[in-house]
PDB file of N, CA and C in Angstrom:
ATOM      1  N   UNK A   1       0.847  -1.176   0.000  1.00  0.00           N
ATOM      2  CA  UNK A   1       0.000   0.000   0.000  1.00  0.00           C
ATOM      3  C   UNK A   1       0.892   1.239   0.000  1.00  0.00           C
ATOM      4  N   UNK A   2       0.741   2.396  -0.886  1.00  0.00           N
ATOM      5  CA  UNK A   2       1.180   3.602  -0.686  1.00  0.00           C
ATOM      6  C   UNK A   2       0.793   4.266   0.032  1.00  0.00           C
ATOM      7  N   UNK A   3       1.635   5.220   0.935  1.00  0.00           N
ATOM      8  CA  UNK A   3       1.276   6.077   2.026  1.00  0.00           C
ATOM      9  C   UNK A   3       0.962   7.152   1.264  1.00  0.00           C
ATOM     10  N   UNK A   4       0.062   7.626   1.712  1.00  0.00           N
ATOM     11  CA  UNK A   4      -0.672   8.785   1.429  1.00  0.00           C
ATOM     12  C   UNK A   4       0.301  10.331   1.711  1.00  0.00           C
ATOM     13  N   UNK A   5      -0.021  11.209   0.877  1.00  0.00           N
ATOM     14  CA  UNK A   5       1.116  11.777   1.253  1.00  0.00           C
ATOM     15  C   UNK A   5       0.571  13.502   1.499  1.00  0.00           C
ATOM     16  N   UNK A   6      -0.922  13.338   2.201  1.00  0.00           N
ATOM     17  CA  UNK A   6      -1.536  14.145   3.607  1.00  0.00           C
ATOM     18  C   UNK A   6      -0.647  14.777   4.210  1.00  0.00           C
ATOM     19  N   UNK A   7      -0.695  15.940   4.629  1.00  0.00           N
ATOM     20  CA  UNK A   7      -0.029  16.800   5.714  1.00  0.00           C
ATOM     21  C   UNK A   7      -0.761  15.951   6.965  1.00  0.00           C
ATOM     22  N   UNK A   8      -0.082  16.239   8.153  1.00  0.00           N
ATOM     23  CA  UNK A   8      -0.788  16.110   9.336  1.00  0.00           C
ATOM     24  C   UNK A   8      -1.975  16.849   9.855  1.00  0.00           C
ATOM     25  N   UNK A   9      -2.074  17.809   9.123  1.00  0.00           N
ATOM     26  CA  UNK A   9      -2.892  19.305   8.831  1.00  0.00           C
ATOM     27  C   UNK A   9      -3.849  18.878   7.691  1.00  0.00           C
ATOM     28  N   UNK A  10      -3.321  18.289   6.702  1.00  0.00           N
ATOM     29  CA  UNK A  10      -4.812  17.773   5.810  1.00  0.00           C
ATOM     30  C   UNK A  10      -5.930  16.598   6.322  1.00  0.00           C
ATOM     31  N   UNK A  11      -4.781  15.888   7.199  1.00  0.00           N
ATOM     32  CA  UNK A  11      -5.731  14.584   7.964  1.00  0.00           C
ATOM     33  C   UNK A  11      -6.464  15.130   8.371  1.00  0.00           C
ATOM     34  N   UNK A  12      -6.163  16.429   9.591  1.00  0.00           N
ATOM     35  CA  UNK A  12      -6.806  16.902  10.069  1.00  0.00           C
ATOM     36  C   UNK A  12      -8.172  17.215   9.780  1.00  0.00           C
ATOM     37  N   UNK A  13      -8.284  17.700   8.850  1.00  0.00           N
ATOM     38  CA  UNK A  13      -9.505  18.685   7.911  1.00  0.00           C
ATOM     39  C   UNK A  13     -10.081  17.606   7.182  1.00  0.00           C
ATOM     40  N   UNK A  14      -9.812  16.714   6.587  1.00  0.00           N
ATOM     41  CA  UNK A  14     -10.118  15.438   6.045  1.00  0.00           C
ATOM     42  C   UNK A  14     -11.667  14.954   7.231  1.00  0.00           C
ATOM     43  N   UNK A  15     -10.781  14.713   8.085  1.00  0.00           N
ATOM     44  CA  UNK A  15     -11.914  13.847   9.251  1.00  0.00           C
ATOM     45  C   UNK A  15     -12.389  14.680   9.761  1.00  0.00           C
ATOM     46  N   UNK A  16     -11.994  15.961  10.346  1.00  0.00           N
ATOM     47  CA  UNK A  16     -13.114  16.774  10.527  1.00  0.00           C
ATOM     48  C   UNK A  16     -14.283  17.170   9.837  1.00  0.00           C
ATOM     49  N   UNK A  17     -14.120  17.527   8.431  1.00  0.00           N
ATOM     50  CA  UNK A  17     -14.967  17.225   7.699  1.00  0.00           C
ATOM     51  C   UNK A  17     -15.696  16.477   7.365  1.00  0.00           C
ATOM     52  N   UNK A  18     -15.591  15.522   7.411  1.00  0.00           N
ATOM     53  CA  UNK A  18     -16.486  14.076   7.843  1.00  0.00           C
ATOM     54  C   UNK A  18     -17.715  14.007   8.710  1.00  0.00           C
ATOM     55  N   UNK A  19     -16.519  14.503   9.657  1.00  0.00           N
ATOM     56  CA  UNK A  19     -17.440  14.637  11.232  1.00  0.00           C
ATOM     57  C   UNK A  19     -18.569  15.287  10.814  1.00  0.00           C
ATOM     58  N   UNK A  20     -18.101  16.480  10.095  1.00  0.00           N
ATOM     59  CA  UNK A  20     -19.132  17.648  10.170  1.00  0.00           C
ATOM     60  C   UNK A  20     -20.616  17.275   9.254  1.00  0.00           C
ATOM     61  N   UNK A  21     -20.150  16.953   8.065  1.00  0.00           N
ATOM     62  CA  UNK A  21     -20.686  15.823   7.455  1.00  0.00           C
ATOM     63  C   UNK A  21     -21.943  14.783   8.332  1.00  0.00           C
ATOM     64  N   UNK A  22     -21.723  14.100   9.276  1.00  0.00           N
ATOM     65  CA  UNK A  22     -22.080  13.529   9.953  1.00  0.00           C
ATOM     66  C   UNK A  22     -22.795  13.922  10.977  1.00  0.00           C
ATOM     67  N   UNK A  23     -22.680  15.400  10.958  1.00  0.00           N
ATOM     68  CA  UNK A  23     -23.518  15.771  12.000  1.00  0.00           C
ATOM     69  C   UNK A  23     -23.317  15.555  13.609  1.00  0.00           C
ATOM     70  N   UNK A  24     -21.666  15.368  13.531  1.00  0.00           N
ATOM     71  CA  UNK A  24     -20.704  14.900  14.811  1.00  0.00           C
ATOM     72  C   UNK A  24     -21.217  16.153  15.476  1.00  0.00           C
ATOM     73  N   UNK A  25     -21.173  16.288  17.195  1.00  0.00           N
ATOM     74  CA  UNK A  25     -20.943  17.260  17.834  1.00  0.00           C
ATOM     75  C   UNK A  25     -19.953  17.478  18.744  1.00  0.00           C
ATOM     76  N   UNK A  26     -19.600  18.593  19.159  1.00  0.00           N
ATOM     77  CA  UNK A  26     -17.940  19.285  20.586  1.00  0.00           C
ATOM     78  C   UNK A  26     -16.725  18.212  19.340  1.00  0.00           C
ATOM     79  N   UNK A  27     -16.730  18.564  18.196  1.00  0.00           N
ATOM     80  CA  UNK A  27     -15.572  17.633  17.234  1.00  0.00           C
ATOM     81  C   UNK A  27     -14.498  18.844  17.856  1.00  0.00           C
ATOM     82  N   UNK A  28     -12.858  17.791  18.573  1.00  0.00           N
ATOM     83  CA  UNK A  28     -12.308  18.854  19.454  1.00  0.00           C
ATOM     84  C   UNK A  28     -10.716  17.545  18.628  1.00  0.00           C
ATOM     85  N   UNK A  29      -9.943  18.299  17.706  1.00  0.00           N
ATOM     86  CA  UNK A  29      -8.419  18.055  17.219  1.00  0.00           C
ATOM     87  C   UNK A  29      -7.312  18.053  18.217  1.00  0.00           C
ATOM     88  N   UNK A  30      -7.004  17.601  18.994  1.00  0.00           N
ATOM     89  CA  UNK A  30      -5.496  17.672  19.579  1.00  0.00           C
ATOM     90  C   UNK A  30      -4.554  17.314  18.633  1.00  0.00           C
ATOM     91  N   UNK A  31      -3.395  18.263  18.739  1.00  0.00           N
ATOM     92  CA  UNK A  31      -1.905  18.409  18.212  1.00  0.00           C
ATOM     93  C   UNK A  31      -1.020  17.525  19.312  1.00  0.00           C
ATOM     94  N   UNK A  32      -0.824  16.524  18.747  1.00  0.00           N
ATOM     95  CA  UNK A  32       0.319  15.916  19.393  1.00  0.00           C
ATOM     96  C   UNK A  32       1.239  16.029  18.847  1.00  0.00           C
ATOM     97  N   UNK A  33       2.011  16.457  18.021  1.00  0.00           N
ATOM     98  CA  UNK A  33       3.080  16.673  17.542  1.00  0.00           C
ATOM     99  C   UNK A  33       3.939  17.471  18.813  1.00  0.00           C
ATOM    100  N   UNK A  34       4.993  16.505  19.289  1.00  0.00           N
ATOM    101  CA  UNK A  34       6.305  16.956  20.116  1.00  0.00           C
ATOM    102  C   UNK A  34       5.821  16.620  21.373  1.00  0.00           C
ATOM    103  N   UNK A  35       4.585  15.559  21.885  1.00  0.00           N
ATOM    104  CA  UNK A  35       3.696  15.556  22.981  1.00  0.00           C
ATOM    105  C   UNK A  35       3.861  14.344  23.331  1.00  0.00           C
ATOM    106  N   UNK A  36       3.443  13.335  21.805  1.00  0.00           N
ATOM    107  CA  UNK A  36       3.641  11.859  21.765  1.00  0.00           C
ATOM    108  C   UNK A  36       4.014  11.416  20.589  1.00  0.00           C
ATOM    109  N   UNK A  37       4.401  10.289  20.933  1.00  0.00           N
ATOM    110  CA  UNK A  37       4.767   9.357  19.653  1.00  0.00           C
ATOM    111  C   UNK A  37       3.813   7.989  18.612  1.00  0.00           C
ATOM    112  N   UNK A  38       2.455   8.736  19.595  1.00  0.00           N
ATOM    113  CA  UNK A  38       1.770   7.479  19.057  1.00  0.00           C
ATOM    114  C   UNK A  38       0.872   8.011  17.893  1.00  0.00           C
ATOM    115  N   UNK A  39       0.551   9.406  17.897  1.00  0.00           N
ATOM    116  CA  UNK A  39       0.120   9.876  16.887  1.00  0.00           C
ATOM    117  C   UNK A  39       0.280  11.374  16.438  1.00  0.00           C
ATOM    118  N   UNK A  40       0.063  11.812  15.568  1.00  0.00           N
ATOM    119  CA  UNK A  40       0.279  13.198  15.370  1.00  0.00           C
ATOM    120  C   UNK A  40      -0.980  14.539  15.758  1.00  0.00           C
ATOM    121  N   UNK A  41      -2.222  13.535  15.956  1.00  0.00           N
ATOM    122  CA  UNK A  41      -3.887  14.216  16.034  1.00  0.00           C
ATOM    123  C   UNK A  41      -4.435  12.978  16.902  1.00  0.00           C
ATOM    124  N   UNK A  42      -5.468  13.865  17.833  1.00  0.00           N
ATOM    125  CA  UNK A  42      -6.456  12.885  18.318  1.00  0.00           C
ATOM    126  C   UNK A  42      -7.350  13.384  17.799  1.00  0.00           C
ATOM    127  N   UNK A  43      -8.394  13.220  17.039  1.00  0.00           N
ATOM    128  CA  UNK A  43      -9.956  13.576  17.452  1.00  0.00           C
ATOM    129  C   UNK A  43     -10.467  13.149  17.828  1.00  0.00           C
ATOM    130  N   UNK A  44     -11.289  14.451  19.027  1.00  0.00           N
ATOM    131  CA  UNK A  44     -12.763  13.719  19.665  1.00  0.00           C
ATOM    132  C   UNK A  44     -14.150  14.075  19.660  1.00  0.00           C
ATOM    133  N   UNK A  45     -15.101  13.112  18.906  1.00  0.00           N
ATOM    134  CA  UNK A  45     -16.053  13.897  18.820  1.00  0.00           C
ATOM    135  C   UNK A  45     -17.611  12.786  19.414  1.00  0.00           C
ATOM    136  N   UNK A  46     -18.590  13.659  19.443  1.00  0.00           N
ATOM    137  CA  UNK A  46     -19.667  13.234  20.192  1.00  0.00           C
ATOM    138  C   UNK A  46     -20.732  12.430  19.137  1.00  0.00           C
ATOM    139  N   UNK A  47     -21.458  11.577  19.668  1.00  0.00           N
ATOM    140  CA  UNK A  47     -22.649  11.176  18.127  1.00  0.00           C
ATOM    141  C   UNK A  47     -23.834  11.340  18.919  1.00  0.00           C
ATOM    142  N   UNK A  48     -24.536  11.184  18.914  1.00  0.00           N
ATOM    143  CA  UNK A  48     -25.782  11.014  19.834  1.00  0.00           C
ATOM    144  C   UNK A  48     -26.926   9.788  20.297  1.00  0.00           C
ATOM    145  N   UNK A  49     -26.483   8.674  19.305  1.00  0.00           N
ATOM    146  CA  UNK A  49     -26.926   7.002  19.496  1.00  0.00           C
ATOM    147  C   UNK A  49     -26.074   6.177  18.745  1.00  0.00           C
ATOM    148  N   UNK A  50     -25.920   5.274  19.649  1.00  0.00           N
ATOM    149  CA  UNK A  50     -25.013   3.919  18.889  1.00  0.00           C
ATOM    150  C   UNK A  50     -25.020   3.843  17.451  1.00  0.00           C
ATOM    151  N   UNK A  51     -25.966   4.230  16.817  1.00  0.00           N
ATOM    152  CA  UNK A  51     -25.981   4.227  15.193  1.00  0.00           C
ATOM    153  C   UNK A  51     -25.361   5.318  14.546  1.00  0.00           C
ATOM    154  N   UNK A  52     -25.685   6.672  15.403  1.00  0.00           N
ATOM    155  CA  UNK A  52     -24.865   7.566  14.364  1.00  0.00           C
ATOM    156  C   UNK A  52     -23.131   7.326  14.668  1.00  0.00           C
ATOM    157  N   UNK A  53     -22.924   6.779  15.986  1.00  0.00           N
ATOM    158  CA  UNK A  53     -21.617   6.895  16.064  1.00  0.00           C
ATOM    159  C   UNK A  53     -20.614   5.950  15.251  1.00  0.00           C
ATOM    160  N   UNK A  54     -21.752   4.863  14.971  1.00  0.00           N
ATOM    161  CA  UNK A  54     -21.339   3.673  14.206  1.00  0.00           C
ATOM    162  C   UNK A  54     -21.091   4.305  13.011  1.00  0.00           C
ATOM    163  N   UNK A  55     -21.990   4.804  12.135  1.00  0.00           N
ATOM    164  CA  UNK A  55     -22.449   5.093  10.762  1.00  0.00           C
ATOM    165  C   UNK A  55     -21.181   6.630  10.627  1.00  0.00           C
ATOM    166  N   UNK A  56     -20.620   7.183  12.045  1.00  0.00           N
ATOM    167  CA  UNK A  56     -19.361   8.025  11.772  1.00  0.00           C
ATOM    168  C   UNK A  56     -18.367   7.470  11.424  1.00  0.00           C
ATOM    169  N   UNK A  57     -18.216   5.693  12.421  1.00  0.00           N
ATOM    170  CA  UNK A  57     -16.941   5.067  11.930  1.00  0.00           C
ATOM    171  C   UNK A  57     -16.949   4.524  10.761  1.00  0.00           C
ATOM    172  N   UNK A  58     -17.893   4.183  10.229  1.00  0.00           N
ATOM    173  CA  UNK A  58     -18.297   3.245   8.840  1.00  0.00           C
ATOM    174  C   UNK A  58     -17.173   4.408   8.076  1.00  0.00           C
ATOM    175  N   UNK A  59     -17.978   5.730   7.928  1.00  0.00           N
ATOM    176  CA  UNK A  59     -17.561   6.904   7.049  1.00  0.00           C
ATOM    177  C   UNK A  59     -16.170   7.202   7.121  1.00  0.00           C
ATOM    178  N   UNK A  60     -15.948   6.912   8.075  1.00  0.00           N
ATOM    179  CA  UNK A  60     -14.269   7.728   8.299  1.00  0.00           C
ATOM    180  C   UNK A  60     -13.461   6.450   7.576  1.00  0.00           C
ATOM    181  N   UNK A  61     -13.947   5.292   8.255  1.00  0.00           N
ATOM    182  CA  UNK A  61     -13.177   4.593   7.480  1.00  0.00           C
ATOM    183  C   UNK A  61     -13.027   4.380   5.989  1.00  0.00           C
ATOM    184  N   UNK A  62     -13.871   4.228   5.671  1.00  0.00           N
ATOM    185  CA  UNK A  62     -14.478   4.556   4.045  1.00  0.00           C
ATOM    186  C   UNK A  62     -12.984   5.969   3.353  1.00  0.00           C
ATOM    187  N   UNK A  63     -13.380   6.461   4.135  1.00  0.00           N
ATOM    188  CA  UNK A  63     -12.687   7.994   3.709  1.00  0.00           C
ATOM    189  C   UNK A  63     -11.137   7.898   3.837  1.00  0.00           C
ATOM    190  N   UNK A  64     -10.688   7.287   5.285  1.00  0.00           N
ATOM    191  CA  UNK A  64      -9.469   7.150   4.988  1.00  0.00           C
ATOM    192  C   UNK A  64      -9.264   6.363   4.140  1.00  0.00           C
ATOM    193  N   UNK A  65      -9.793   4.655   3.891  1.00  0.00           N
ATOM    194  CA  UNK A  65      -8.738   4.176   3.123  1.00  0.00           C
ATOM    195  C   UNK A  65      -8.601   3.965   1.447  1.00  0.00           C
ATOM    196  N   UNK A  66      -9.845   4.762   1.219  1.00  0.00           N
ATOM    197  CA  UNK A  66      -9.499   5.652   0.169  1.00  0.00           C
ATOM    198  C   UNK A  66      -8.958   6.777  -0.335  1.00  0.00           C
ATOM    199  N   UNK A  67      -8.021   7.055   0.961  1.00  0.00           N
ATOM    200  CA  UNK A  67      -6.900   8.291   0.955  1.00  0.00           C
ATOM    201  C   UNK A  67      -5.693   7.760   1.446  1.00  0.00           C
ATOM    202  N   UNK A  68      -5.222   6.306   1.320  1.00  0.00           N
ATOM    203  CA  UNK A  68      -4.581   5.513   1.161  1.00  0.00           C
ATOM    204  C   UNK A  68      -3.709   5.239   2.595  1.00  0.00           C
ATOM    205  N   UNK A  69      -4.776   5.131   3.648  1.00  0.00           N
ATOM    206  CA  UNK A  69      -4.272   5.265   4.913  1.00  0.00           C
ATOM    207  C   UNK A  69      -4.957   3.591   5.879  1.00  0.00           C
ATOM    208  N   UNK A  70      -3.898   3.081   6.335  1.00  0.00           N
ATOM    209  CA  UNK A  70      -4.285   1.328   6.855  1.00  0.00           C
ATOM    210  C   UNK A  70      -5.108   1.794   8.163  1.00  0.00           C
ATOM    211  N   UNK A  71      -6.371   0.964   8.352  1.00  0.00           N
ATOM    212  CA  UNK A  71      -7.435   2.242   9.521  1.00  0.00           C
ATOM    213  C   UNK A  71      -7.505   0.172  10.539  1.00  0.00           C
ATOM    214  N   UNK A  72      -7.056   0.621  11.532  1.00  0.00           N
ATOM    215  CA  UNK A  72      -8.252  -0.496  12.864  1.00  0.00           C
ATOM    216  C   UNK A  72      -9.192   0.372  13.387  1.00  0.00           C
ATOM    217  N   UNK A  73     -10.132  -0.654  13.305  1.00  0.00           N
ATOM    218  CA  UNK A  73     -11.488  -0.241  14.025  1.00  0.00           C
ATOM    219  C   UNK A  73     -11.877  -0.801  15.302  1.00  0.00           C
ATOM    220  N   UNK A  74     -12.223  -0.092  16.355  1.00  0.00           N
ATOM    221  CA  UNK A  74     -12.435  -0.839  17.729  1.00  0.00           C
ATOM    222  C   UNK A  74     -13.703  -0.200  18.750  1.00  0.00           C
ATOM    223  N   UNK A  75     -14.790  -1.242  18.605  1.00  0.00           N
ATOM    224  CA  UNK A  75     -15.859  -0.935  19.876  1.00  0.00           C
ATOM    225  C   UNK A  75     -17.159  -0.743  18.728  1.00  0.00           C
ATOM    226  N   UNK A  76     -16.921  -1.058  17.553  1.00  0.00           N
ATOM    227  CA  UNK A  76     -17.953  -1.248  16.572  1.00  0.00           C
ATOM    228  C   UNK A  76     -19.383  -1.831  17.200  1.00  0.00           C
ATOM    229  N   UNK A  77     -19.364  -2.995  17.982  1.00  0.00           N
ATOM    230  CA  UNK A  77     -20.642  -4.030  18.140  1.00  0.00           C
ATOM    231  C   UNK A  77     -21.313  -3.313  19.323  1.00  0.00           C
ATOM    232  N   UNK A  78     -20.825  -2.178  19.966  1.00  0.00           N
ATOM    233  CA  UNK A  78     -21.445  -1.476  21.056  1.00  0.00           C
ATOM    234  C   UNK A  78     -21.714  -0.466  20.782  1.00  0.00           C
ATOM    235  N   UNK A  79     -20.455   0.391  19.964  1.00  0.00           N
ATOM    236  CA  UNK A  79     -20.507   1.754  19.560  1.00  0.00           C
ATOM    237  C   UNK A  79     -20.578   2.608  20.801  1.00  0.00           C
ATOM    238  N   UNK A  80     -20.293   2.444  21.992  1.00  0.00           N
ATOM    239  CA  UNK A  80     -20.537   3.475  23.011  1.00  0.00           C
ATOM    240  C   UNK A  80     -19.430   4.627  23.120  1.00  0.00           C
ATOM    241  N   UNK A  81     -18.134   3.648  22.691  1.00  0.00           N
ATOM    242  CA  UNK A  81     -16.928   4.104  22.509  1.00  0.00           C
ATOM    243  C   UNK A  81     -16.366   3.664  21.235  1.00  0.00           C
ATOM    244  N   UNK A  82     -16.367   4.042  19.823  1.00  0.00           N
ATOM    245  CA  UNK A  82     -15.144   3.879  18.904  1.00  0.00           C
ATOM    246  C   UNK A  82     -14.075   4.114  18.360  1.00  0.00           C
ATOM    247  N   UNK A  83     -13.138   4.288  18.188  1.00  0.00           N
ATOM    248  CA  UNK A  83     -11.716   3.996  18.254  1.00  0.00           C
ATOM    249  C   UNK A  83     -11.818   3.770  16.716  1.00  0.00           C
ATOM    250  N   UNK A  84     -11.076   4.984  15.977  1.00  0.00           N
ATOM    251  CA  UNK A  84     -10.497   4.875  14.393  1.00  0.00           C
ATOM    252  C   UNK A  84      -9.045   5.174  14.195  1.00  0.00           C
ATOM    253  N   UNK A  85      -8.205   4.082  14.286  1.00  0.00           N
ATOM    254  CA  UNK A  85      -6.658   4.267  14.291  1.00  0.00           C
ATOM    255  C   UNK A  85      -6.354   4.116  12.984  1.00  0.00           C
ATOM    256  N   UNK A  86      -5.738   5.353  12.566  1.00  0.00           N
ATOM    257  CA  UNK A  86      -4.950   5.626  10.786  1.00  0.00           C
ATOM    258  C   UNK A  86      -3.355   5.889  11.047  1.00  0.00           C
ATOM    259  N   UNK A  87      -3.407   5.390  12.683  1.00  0.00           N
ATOM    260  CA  UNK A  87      -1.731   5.757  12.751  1.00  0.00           C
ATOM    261  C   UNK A  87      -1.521   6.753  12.979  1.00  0.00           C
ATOM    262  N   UNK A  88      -1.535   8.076  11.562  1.00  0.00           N
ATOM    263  CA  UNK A  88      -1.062   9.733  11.827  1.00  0.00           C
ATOM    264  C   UNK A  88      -2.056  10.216  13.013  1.00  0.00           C
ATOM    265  N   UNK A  89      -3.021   9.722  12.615  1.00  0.00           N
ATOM    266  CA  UNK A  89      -4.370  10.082  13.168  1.00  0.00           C
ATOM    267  C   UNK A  89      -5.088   9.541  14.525  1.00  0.00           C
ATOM    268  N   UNK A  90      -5.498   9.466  15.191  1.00  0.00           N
ATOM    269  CA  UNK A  90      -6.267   8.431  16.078  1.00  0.00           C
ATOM    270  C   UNK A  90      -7.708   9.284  16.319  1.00  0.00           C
ATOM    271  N   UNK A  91      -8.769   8.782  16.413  1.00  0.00           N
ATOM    272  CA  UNK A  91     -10.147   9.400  16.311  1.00  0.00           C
ATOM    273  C   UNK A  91     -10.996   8.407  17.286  1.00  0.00           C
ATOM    274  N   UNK A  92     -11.577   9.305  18.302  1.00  0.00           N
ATOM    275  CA  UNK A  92     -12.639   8.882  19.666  1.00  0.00           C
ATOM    276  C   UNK A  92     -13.725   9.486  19.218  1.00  0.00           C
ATOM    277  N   UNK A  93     -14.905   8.495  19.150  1.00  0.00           N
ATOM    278  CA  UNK A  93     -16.399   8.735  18.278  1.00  0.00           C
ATOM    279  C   UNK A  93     -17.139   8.161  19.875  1.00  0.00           C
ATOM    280  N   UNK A  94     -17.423   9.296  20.853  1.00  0.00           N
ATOM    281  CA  UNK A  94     -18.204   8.874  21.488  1.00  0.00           C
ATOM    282  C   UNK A  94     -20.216   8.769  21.702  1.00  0.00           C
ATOM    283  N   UNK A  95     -20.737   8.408  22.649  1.00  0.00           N
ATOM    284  CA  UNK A  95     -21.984   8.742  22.735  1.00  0.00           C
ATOM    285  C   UNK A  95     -21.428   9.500  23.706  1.00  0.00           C
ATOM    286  N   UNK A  96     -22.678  10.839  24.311  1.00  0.00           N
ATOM    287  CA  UNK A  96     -22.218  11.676  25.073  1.00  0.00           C
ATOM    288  C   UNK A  96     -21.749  11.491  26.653  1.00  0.00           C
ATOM    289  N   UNK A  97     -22.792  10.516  27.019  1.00  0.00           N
ATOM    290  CA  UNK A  97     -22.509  10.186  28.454  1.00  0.00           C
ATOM    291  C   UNK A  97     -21.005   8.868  28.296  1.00  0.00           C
ATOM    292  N   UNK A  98     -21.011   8.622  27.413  1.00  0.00           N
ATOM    293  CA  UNK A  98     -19.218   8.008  27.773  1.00  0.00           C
ATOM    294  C   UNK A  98     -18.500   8.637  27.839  1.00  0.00           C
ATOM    295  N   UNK A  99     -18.391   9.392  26.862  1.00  0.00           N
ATOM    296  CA  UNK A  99     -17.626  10.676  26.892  1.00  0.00           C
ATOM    297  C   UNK A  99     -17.434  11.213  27.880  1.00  0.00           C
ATOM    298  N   UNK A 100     -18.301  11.390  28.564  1.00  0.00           N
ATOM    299  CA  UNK A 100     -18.299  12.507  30.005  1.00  0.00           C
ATOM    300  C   UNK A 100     -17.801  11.477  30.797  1.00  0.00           C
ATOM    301  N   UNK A 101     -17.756  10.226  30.492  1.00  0.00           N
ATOM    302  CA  UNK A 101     -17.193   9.613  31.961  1.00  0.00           C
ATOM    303  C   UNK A 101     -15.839   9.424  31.463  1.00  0.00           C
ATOM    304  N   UNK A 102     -15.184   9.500  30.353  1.00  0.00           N
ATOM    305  CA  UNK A 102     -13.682   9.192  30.391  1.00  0.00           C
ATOM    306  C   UNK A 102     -12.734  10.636  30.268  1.00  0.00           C
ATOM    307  N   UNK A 103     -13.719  11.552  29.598  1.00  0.00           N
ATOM    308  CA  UNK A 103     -12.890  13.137  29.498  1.00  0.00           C
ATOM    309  C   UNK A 103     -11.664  12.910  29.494  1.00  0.00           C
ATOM    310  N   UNK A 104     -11.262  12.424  27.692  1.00  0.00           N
ATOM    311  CA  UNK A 104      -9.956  12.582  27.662  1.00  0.00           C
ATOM    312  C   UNK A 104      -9.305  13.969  27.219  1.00  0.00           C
ATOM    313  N   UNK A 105     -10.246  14.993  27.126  1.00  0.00           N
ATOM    314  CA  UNK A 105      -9.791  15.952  26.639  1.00  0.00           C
ATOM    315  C   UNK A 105      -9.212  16.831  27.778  1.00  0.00           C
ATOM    316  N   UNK A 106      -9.394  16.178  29.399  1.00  0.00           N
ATOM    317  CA  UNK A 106      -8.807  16.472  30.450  1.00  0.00           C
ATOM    318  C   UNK A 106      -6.950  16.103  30.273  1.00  0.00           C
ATOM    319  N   UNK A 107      -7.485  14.281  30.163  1.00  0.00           N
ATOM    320  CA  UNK A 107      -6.043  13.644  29.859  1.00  0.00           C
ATOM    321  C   UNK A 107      -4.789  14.736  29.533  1.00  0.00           C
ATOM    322  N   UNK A 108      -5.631  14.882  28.201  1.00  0.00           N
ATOM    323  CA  UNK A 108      -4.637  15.534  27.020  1.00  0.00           C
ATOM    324  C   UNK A 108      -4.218  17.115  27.304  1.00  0.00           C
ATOM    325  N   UNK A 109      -4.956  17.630  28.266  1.00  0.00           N
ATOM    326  CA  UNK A 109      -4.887  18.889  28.445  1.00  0.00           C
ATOM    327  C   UNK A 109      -5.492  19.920  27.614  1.00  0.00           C
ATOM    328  N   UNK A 110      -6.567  19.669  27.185  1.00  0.00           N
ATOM    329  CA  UNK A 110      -7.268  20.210  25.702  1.00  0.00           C
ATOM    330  C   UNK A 110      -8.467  20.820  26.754  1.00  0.00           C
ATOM    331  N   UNK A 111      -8.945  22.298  26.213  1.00  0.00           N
ATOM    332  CA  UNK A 111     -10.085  22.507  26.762  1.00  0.00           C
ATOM    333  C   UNK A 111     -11.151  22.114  26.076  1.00  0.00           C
ATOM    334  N   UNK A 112     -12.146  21.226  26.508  1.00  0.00           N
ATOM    335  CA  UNK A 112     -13.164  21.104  26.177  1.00  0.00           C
ATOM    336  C   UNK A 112     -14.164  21.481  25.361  1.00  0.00           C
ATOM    337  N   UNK A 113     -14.490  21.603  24.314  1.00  0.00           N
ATOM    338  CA  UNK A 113     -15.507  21.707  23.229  1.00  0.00           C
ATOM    339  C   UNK A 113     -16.936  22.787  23.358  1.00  0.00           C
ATOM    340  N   UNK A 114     -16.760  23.908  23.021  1.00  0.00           N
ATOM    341  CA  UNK A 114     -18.435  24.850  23.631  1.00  0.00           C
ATOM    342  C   UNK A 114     -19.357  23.349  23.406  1.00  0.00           C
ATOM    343  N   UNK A 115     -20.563  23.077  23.828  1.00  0.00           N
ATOM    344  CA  UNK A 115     -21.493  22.523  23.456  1.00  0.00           C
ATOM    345  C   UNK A 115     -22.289  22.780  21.737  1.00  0.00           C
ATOM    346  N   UNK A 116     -22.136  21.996  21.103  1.00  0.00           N
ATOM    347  CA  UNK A 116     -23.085  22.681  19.965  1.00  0.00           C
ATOM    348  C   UNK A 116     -24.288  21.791  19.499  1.00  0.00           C
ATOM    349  N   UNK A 117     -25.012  22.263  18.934  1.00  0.00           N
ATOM    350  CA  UNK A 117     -26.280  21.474  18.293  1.00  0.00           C
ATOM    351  C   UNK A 117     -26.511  21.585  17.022  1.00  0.00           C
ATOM    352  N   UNK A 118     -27.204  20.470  16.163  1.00  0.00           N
ATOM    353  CA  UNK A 118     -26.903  20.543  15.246  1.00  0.00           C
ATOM    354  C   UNK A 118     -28.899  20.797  14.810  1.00  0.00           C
TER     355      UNK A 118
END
């Protein structure tokens, strides 16, 4: 497979766009670049039932690996929490109340997302 040859900055906008697309909500990018080594971006964003969050990972995946990027998928059969690893990228597709119970955007040191509605 050829690596895609995306800025870390186009991934970015790539899946955000998606998100937006999707009707994701609080969609919140961390810059890891010089932070960690496991990826260059986290995104985290909100869905509002097991299906839309599912039907976000379906899409993203779809999207990356037709932008020539190797994607694992993890927490599909519950969807409460999913997990889209592209490597550069790593992407948290929560429902809202998981979200609120793991607040990794504490972890990471990221302030938190205004609330929005779609």
């Amino acid at each position: 497979m050829i690596k895609s040859s995306m800025t870390p900055d186009d991934l970015v906008t790539l899946v955000t766009g998606q998100l937006d697309t999707d009707l994701a909500e609080d969609v919140l990018a961390i810059d890891l670049r010089g932070r960690s080594s496991m990826a260059d971006h986290i995104v985290i964003a909100t869905g509002n039932s097991n299906r839309q969050v599912a039907a976000m990972a379906e899409h993203l995946v779809e999207k990356l690996k037709a932008n020539r990027y190797r994607v694992a998928l993890e927490g599909m059969p519950q969807a409460d929490w999913v997990l889209v690893d592209a490597g550069d990228i790593v992407i948290h597709l929560f429902r809202p109340e998981v979200r609120s119970y793991y607040n990794l955007e504490r972890m990471w040191g990221a302030a938190e997302p205004a609330t929005t509605a779609h």
